[in-house]
C-alpha atoms as a PDB file:
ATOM      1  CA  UNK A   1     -79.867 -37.342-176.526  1.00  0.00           C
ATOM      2  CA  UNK A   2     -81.548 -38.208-173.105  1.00  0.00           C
ATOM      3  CA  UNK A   3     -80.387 -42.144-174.184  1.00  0.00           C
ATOM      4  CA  UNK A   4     -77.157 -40.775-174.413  1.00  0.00           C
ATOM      5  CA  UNK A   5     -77.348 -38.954-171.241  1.00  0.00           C
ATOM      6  CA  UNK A   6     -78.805 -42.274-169.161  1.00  0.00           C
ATOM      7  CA  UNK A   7     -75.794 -44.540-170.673  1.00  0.00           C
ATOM      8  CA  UNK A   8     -73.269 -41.714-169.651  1.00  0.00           C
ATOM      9  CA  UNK A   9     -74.445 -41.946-166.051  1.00  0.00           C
ATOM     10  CA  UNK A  10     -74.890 -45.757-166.297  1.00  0.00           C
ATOM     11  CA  UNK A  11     -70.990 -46.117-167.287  1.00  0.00           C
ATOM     12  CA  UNK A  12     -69.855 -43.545-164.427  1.00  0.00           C
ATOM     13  CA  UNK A  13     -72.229 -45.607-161.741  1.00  0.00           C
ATOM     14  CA  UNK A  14     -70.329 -48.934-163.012  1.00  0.00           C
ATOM     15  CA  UNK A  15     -66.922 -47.566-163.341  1.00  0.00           C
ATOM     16  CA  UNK A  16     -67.287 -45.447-160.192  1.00  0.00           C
ATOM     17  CA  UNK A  17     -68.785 -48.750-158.238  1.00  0.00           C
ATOM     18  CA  UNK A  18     -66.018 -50.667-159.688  1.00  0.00           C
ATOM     19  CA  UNK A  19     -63.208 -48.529-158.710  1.00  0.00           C
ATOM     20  CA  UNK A  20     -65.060 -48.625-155.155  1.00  0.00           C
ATOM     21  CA  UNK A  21     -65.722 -52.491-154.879  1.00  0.00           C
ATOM     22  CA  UNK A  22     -62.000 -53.028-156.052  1.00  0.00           C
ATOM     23  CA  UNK A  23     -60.537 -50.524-153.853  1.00  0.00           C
ATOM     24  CA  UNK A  24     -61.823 -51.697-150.633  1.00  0.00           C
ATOM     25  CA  UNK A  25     -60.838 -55.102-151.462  1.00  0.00           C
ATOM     26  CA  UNK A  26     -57.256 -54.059-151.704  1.00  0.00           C
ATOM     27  CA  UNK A  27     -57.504 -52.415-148.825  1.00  0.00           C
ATOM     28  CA  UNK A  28     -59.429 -55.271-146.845  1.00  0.00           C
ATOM     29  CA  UNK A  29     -56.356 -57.334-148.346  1.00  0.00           C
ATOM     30  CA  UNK A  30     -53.960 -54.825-147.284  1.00  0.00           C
ATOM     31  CA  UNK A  31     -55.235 -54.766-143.716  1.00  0.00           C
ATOM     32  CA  UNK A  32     -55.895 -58.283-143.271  1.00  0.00           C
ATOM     33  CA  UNK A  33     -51.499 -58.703-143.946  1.00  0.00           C
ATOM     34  CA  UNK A  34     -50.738 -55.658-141.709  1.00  0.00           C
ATOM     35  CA  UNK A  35     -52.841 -57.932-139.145  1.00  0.00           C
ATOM     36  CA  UNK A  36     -51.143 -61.200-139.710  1.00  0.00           C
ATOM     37  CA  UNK A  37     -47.433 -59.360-139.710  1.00  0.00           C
ATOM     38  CA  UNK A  38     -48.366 -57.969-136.164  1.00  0.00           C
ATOM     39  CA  UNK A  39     -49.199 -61.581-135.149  1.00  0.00           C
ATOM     40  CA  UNK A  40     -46.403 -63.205-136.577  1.00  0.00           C
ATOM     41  CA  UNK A  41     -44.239 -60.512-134.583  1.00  0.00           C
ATOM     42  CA  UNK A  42     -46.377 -61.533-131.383  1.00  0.00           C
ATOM     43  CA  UNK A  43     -45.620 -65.243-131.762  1.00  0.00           C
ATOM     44  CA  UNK A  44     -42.092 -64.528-132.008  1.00  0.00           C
ATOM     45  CA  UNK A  45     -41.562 -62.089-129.361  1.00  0.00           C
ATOM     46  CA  UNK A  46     -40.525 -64.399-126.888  1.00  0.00           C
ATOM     47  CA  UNK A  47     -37.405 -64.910-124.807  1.00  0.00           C
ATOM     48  CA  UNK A  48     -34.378 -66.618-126.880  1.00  0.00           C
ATOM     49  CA  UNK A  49     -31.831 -68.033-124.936  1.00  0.00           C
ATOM     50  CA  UNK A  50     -28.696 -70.049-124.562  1.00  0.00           C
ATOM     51  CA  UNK A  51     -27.362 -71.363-122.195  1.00  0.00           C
ATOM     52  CA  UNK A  52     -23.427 -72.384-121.346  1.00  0.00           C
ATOM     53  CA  UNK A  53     -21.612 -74.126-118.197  1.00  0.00           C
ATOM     54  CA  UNK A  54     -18.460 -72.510-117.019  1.00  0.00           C
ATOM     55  CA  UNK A  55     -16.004 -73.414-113.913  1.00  0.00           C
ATOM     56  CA  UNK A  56     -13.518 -71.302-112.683  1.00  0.00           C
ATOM     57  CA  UNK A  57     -10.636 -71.919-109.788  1.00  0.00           C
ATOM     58  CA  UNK A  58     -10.016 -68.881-108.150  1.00  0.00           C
ATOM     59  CA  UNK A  59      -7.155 -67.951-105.664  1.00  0.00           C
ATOM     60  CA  UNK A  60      -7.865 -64.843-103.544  1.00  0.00           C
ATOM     61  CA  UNK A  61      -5.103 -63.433-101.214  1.00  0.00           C
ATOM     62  CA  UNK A  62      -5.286 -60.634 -99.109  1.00  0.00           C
ATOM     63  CA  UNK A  63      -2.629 -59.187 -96.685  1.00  0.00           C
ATOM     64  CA  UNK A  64      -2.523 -56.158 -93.941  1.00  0.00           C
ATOM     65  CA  UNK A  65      -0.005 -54.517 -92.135  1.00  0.00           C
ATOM     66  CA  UNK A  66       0.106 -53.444 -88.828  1.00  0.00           C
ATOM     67  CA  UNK A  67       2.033 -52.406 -85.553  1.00  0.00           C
ATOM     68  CA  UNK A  68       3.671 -49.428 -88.045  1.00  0.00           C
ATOM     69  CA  UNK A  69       3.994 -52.093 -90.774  1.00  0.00           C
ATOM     70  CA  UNK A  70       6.363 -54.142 -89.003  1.00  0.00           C
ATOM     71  CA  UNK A  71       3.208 -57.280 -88.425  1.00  0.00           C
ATOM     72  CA  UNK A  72       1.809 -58.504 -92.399  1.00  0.00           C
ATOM     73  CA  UNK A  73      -1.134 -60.244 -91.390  1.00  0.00           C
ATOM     74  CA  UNK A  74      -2.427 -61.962 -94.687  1.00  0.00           C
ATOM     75  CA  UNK A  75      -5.667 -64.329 -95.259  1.00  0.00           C
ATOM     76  CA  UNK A  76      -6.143 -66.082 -98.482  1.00  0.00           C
ATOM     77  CA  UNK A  77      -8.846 -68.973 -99.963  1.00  0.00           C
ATOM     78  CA  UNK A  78      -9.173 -71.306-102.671  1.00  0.00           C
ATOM     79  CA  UNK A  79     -12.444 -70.467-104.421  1.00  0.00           C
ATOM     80  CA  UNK A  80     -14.086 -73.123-107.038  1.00  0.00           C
ATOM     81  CA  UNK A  81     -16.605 -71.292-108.725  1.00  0.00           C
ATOM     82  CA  UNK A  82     -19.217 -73.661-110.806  1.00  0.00           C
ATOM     83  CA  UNK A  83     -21.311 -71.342-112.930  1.00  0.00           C
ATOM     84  CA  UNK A  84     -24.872 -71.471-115.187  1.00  0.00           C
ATOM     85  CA  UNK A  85     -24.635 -68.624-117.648  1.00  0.00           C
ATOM     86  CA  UNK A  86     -27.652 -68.187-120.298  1.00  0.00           C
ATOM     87  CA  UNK A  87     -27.330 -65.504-122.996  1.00  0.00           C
ATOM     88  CA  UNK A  88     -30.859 -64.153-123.385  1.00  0.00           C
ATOM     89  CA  UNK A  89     -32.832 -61.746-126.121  1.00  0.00           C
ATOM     90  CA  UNK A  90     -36.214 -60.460-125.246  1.00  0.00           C
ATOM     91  CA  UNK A  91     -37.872 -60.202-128.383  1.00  0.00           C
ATOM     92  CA  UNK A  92     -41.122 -58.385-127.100  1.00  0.00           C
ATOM     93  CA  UNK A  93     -39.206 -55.373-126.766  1.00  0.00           C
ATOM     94  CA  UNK A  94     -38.340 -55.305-130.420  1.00  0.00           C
ATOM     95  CA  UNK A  95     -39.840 -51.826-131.489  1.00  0.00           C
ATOM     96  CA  UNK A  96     -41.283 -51.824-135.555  1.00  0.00           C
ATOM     97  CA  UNK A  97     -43.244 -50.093-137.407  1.00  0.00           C
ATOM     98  CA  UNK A  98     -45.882 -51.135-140.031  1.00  0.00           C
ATOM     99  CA  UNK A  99     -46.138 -48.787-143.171  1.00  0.00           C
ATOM    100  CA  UNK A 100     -49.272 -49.849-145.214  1.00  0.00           C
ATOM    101  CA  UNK A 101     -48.887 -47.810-147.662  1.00  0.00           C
ATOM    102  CA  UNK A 102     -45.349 -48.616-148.913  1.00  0.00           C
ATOM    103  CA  UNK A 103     -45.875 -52.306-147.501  1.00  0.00           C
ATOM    104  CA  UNK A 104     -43.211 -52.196-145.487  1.00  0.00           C
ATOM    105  CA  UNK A 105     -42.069 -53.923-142.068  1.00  0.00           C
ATOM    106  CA  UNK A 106     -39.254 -51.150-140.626  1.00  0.00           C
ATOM    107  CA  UNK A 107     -37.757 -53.069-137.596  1.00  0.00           C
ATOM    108  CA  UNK A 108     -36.650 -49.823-135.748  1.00  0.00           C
ATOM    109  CA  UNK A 109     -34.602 -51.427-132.515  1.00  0.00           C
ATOM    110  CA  UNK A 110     -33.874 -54.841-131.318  1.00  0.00           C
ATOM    111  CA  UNK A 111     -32.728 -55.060-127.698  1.00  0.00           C
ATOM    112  CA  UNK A 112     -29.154 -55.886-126.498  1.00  0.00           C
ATOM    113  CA  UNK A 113     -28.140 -59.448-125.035  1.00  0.00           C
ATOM    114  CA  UNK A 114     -29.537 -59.895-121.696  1.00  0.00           C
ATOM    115  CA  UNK A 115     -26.334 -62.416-119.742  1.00  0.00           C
ATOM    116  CA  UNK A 116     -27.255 -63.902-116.581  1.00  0.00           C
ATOM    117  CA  UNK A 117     -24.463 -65.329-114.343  1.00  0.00           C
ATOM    118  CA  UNK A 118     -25.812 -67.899-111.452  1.00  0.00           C
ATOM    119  CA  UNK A 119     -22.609 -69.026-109.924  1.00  0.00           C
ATOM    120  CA  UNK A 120     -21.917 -71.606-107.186  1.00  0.00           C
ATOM    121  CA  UNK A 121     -19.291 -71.029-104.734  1.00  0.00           C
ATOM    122  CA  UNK A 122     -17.028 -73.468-102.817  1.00  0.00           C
ATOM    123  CA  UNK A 123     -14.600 -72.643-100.580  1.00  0.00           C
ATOM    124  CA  UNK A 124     -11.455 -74.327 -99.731  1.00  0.00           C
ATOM    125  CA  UNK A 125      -8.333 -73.422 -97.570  1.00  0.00           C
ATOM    126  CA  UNK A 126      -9.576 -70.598 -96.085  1.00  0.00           C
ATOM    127  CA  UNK A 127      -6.940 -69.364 -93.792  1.00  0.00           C
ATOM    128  CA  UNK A 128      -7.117 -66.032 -91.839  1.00  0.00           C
ATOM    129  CA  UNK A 129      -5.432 -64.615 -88.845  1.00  0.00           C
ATOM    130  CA  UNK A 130      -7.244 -63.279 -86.031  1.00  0.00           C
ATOM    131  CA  UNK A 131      -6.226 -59.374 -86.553  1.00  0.00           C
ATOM    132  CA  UNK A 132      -7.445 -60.113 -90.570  1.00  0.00           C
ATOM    133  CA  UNK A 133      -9.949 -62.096 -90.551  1.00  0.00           C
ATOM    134  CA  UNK A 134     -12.742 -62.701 -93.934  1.00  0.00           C
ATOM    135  CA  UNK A 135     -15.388 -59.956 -93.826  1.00  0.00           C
ATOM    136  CA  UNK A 136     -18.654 -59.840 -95.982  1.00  0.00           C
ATOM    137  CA  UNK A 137     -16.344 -57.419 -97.739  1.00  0.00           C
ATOM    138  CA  UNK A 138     -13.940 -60.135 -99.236  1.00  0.00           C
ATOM    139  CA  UNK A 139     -16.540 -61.983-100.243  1.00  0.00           C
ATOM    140  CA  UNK A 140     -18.164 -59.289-102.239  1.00  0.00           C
ATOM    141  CA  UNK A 141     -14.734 -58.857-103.823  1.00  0.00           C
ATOM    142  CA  UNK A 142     -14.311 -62.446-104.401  1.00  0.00           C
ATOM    143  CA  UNK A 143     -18.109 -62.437-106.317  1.00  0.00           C
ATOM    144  CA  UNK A 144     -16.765 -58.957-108.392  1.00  0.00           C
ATOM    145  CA  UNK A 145     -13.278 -60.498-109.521  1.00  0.00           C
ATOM    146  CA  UNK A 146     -15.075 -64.033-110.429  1.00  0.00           C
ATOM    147  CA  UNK A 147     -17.575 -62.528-112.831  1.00  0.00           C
ATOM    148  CA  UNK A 148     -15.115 -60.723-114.067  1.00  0.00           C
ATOM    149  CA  UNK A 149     -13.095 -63.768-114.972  1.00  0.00           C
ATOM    150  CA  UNK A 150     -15.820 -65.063-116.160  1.00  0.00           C
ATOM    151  CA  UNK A 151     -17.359 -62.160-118.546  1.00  0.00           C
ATOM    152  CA  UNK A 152     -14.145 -62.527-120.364  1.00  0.00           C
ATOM    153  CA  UNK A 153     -14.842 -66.475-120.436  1.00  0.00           C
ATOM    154  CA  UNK A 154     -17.724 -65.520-122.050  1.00  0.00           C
ATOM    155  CA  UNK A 155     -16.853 -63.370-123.956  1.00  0.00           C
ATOM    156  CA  UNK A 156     -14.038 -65.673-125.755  1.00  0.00           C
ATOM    157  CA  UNK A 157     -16.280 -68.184-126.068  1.00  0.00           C
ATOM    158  CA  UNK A 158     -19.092 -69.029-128.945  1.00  0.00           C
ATOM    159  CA  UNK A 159     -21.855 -68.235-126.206  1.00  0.00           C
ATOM    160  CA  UNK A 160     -22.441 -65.211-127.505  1.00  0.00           C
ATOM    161  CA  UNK A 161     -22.127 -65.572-131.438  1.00  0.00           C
ATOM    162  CA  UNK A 162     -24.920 -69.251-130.797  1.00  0.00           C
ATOM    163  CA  UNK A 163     -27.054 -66.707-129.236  1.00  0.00           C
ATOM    164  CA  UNK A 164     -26.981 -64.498-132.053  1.00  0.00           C
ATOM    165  CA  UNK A 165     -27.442 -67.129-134.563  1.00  0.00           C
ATOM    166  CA  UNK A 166     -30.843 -67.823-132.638  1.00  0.00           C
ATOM    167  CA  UNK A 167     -31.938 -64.759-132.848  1.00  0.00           C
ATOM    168  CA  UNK A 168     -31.069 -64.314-136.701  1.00  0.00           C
ATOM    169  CA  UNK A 169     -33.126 -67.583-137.010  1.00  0.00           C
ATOM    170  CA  UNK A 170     -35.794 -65.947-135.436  1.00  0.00           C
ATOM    171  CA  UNK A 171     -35.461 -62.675-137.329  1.00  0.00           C
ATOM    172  CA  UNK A 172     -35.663 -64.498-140.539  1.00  0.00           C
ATOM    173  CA  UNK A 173     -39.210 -65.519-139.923  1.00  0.00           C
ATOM    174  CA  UNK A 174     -39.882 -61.916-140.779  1.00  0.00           C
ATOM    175  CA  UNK A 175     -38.589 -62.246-143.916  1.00  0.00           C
ATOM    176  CA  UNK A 176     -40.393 -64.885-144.995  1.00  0.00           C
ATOM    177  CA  UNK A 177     -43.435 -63.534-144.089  1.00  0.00           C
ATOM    178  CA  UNK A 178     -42.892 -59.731-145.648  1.00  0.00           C
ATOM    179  CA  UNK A 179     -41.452 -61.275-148.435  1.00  0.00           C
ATOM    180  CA  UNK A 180     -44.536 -64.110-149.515  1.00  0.00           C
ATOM    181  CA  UNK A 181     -47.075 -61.047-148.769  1.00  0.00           C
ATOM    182  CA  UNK A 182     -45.225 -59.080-151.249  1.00  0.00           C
ATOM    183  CA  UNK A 183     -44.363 -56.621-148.559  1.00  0.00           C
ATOM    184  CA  UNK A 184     -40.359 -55.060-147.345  1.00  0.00           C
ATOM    185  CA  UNK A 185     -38.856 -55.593-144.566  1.00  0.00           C
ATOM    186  CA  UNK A 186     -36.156 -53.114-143.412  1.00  0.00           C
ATOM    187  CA  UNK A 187     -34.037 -52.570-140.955  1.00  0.00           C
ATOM    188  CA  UNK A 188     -31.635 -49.181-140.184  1.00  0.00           C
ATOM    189  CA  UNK A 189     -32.978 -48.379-143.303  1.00  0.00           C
ATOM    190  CA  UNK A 190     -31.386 -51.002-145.342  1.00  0.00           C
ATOM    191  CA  UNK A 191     -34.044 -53.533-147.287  1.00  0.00           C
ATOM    192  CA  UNK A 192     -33.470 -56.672-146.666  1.00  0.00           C
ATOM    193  CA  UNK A 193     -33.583 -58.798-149.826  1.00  0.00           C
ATOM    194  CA  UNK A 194     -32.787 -62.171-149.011  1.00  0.00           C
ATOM    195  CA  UNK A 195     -32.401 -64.216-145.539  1.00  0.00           C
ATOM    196  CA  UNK A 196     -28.424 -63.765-146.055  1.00  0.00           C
ATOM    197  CA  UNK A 197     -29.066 -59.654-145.465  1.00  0.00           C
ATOM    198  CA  UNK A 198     -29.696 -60.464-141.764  1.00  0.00           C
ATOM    199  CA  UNK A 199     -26.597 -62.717-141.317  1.00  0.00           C
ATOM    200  CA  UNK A 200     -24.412 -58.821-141.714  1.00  0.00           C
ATOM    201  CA  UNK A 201     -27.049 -56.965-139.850  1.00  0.00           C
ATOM    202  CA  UNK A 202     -25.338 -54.905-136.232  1.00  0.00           C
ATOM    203  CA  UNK A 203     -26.861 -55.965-133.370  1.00  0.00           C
END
Protein backbone atom coordinates (compact mmCIF):
# COMPACT_ATOMS: atom_id res chain seq x y z
CA UNK A 1 0.00 0.00 0.00
CA UNK A 2 2.77 2.56 1.01
CA UNK A 3 4.43 1.36 -2.70
CA UNK A 4 1.33 2.35 -4.03
CA UNK A 5 1.20 5.53 -2.21
CA UNK A 6 5.11 6.56 -3.25
CA UNK A 7 4.28 5.77 -7.15
CA UNK A 8 1.01 7.92 -6.80
CA UNK A 9 3.08 10.89 -5.67
CA UNK A 10 5.95 9.99 -8.07
CA UNK A 11 3.38 10.24 -11.18
CA UNK A 12 1.77 13.64 -9.80
CA UNK A 13 5.59 15.12 -9.23
CA UNK A 14 6.29 14.06 -13.07
CA UNK A 15 3.04 15.02 -14.53
CA UNK A 16 2.80 18.15 -12.38
CA UNK A 17 6.69 19.06 -13.40
CA UNK A 18 5.79 18.29 -16.87
CA UNK A 19 2.81 20.40 -17.21
CA UNK A 20 5.20 23.14 -15.52
CA UNK A 21 8.41 22.65 -17.74
CA UNK A 22 6.02 22.64 -20.87
CA UNK A 23 4.04 25.52 -19.85
CA UNK A 24 6.71 27.97 -19.36
CA UNK A 25 8.19 27.03 -22.54
CA UNK A 26 5.09 28.07 -24.35
CA UNK A 27 5.02 30.93 -22.65
CA UNK A 28 8.88 31.78 -23.05
CA UNK A 29 7.87 31.05 -26.85
CA UNK A 30 4.92 33.15 -26.62
CA UNK A 31 6.83 36.11 -25.23
CA UNK A 32 9.85 35.82 -27.18
CA UNK A 33 7.11 36.51 -30.64
CA UNK A 34 5.21 39.28 -28.74
CA UNK A 35 8.97 40.71 -28.53
CA UNK A 36 9.98 40.25 -32.09
CA UNK A 37 6.32 41.68 -33.40
CA UNK A 38 7.08 44.91 -31.31
CA UNK A 39 10.45 45.09 -33.13
CA UNK A 40 9.34 44.40 -36.41
CA UNK A 41 6.71 47.33 -35.78
CA UNK A 42 9.81 49.52 -34.58
CA UNK A 43 11.80 48.88 -37.77
CA UNK A 44 8.96 49.86 -39.77
CA UNK A 45 7.76 52.86 -38.08
CA UNK A 46 9.49 55.18 -40.11
CA UNK A 47 8.51 58.04 -42.38
CA UNK A 48 7.10 56.81 -45.97
CA UNK A 49 7.08 59.24 -48.50
CA UNK A 50 6.60 60.29 -52.06
CA UNK A 51 7.41 62.75 -53.61
CA UNK A 52 5.87 64.64 -56.97
CA UNK A 53 6.93 67.92 -59.05
CA UNK A 54 4.16 70.25 -59.97
CA UNK A 55 4.20 73.81 -61.92
CA UNK A 56 1.53 76.04 -62.02
CA UNK A 57 1.03 79.58 -64.10
CA UNK A 58 -0.96 81.74 -62.19
CA UNK A 59 -2.65 85.10 -63.22
CA UNK A 60 -3.69 87.30 -60.26
CA UNK A 61 -5.70 90.56 -60.90
CA UNK A 62 -6.87 92.87 -58.54
CA UNK A 63 -8.81 96.18 -59.07
CA UNK A 64 -10.11 99.22 -56.66
CA UNK A 65 -12.30 101.93 -57.03
CA UNK A 66 -12.06 105.23 -55.93
CA UNK A 67 -12.98 109.05 -56.12
CA UNK A 68 -16.90 107.64 -55.50
CA UNK A 69 -16.12 104.81 -57.95
CA UNK A 70 -15.64 106.93 -60.82
CA UNK A 71 -11.25 106.04 -60.74
CA UNK A 72 -10.76 101.70 -61.14
CA UNK A 73 -7.34 101.48 -60.17
CA UNK A 74 -6.36 97.73 -60.90
CA UNK A 75 -2.82 95.85 -60.36
CA UNK A 76 -2.31 92.42 -61.68
CA UNK A 77 0.96 89.78 -62.01
CA UNK A 78 1.94 86.81 -63.77
CA UNK A 79 2.89 84.25 -61.12
CA UNK A 80 4.96 80.91 -62.17
CA UNK A 81 4.76 78.79 -59.34
CA UNK A 82 7.43 75.68 -59.45
CA UNK A 83 6.47 73.35 -56.63
CA UNK A 84 8.13 70.10 -54.52
CA UNK A 85 5.20 68.26 -53.00
CA UNK A 86 5.99 64.88 -50.93
CA UNK A 87 3.05 62.83 -49.62
CA UNK A 88 4.24 61.54 -46.25
CA UNK A 89 2.95 58.69 -43.53
CA UNK A 90 4.51 58.63 -40.15
CA UNK A 91 4.39 55.20 -39.21
CA UNK A 92 5.61 55.64 -35.50
CA UNK A 93 2.39 56.98 -34.68
CA UNK A 94 0.62 53.83 -35.71
CA UNK A 95 -1.19 52.84 -32.36
CA UNK A 96 -1.56 48.57 -31.87
CA UNK A 97 -2.10 46.46 -29.52
CA UNK A 98 -0.52 43.02 -28.75
CA UNK A 99 -3.00 40.32 -27.33
CA UNK A 100 -0.90 37.26 -26.14
CA UNK A 101 -3.35 35.37 -25.30
CA UNK A 102 -5.45 35.20 -28.50
CA UNK A 103 -2.09 35.84 -30.54
CA UNK A 104 -3.23 38.58 -32.07
CA UNK A 105 -1.67 41.91 -33.64
CA UNK A 106 -4.95 44.54 -33.48
CA UNK A 107 -3.60 47.59 -35.48
CA UNK A 108 -5.99 50.12 -33.73
CA UNK A 109 -5.15 53.58 -35.88
CA UNK A 110 -2.85 54.45 -38.63
CA UNK A 111 -2.28 58.18 -39.11
CA UNK A 112 -3.61 60.32 -42.04
CA UNK A 113 -1.31 61.51 -45.06
CA UNK A 114 0.96 64.14 -43.97
CA UNK A 115 1.29 66.63 -47.73
CA UNK A 116 3.93 69.10 -47.71
CA UNK A 117 3.85 71.88 -50.38
CA UNK A 118 7.43 73.81 -50.87
CA UNK A 119 6.65 76.09 -53.70
CA UNK A 120 8.88 78.52 -55.64
CA UNK A 121 7.57 81.73 -56.76
CA UNK A 122 8.44 83.90 -59.81
CA UNK A 123 7.02 86.88 -60.64
CA UNK A 124 6.45 88.43 -63.91
CA UNK A 125 4.50 91.56 -65.18
CA UNK A 126 3.80 92.96 -62.14
CA UNK A 127 1.98 96.12 -62.82
CA UNK A 128 0.39 98.36 -60.10
CA UNK A 129 -0.72 101.90 -59.90
CA UNK A 130 0.41 104.16 -57.33
CA UNK A 131 -3.14 104.54 -55.37
CA UNK A 132 -3.12 100.28 -55.55
CA UNK A 133 -0.13 99.23 -55.19
CA UNK A 134 1.01 95.09 -54.10
CA UNK A 135 0.82 94.75 -50.30
CA UNK A 136 2.15 91.71 -48.21
CA UNK A 137 -1.58 91.13 -48.36
CA UNK A 138 -1.71 90.10 -52.14
CA UNK A 139 0.93 88.08 -51.75
CA UNK A 140 -0.55 86.07 -48.98
CA UNK A 141 -3.55 85.72 -51.28
CA UNK A 142 -1.50 84.81 -54.18
CA UNK A 143 0.31 81.82 -51.76
CA UNK A 144 -3.64 80.78 -50.52
CA UNK A 145 -5.16 80.60 -54.19
CA UNK A 146 -1.83 78.69 -55.54
CA UNK A 147 -2.04 75.86 -53.04
CA UNK A 148 -5.27 75.72 -53.66
CA UNK A 149 -4.73 75.08 -57.33
CA UNK A 150 -2.46 72.93 -56.48
CA UNK A 151 -4.26 70.61 -53.67
CA UNK A 152 -6.64 69.86 -56.42
CA UNK A 153 -3.47 69.02 -58.71
CA UNK A 154 -2.80 66.73 -56.23
CA UNK A 155 -5.47 65.52 -55.58
CA UNK A 156 -6.24 64.39 -59.40
CA UNK A 157 -3.15 63.04 -59.63
CA UNK A 158 -1.67 59.34 -58.63
CA UNK A 159 0.42 61.15 -55.79
CA UNK A 160 -1.73 60.17 -53.42
CA UNK A 161 -2.93 56.53 -54.40
CA UNK A 162 1.63 55.74 -54.95
CA UNK A 163 1.72 56.89 -51.46
CA UNK A 164 -0.77 54.58 -50.33
CA UNK A 165 0.56 51.70 -52.18
CA UNK A 166 3.84 52.35 -50.04
CA UNK A 167 2.34 52.23 -47.15
CA UNK A 168 0.24 48.95 -47.94
CA UNK A 169 3.74 47.56 -48.84
CA UNK A 170 4.81 48.43 -45.62
CA UNK A 171 1.71 47.21 -43.80
CA UNK A 172 2.09 43.88 -45.35
CA UNK A 173 5.27 43.20 -43.51
CA UNK A 174 2.92 42.69 -40.62
CA UNK A 175 1.32 40.10 -42.16
CA UNK A 176 3.97 38.15 -42.89
CA UNK A 177 5.27 38.24 -39.69
CA UNK A 178 1.77 37.48 -37.61
CA UNK A 179 1.04 35.10 -40.06
CA UNK A 180 4.65 32.72 -40.03
CA UNK A 181 4.37 33.05 -36.01
CA UNK A 182 1.02 31.58 -36.24
CA UNK A 183 -0.39 34.72 -34.77
CA UNK A 184 -3.66 37.34 -36.32
CA UNK A 185 -3.36 40.34 -37.38
CA UNK A 186 -6.45 42.62 -37.38
CA UNK A 187 -7.41 45.67 -38.17
CA UNK A 188 -11.07 47.63 -37.37
CA UNK A 189 -11.76 44.39 -36.27
CA UNK A 190 -11.60 42.61 -39.49
CA UNK A 191 -8.75 39.59 -39.66
CA UNK A 192 -6.73 39.91 -42.18
CA UNK A 193 -6.18 36.61 -44.01
CA UNK A 194 -4.08 37.15 -46.83
CA UNK A 195 -1.79 40.25 -48.09
CA UNK A 196 -4.82 41.08 -50.62
CA UNK A 197 -7.09 42.01 -47.21
CA UNK A 198 -4.94 45.17 -46.85
CA UNK A 199 -5.21 46.25 -50.55
CA UNK A 200 -9.46 47.11 -49.39
CA UNK A 201 -8.47 48.29 -46.00
CA UNK A 202 -9.85 52.51 -45.29
CA UNK A 203 -7.22 54.57 -44.59
Amino acid sequence: MRKLLYVLILVMVVMFGYRYIFNDKDKTILQENSALIQEQIRNVSKLVVTEGHFSQVFTYKNSKAIFANLVNVEKKALVVVNADVTVSYDLSLIEYELDEASKTLRILSIPKEEINISPDFEYYDITADYLNPFKAEDYNKIKDKVRAQLMKKIEASNLKSNAENRLISELSKFYILTSSLGWTLQYEGNNIKSSDDLQNIKL
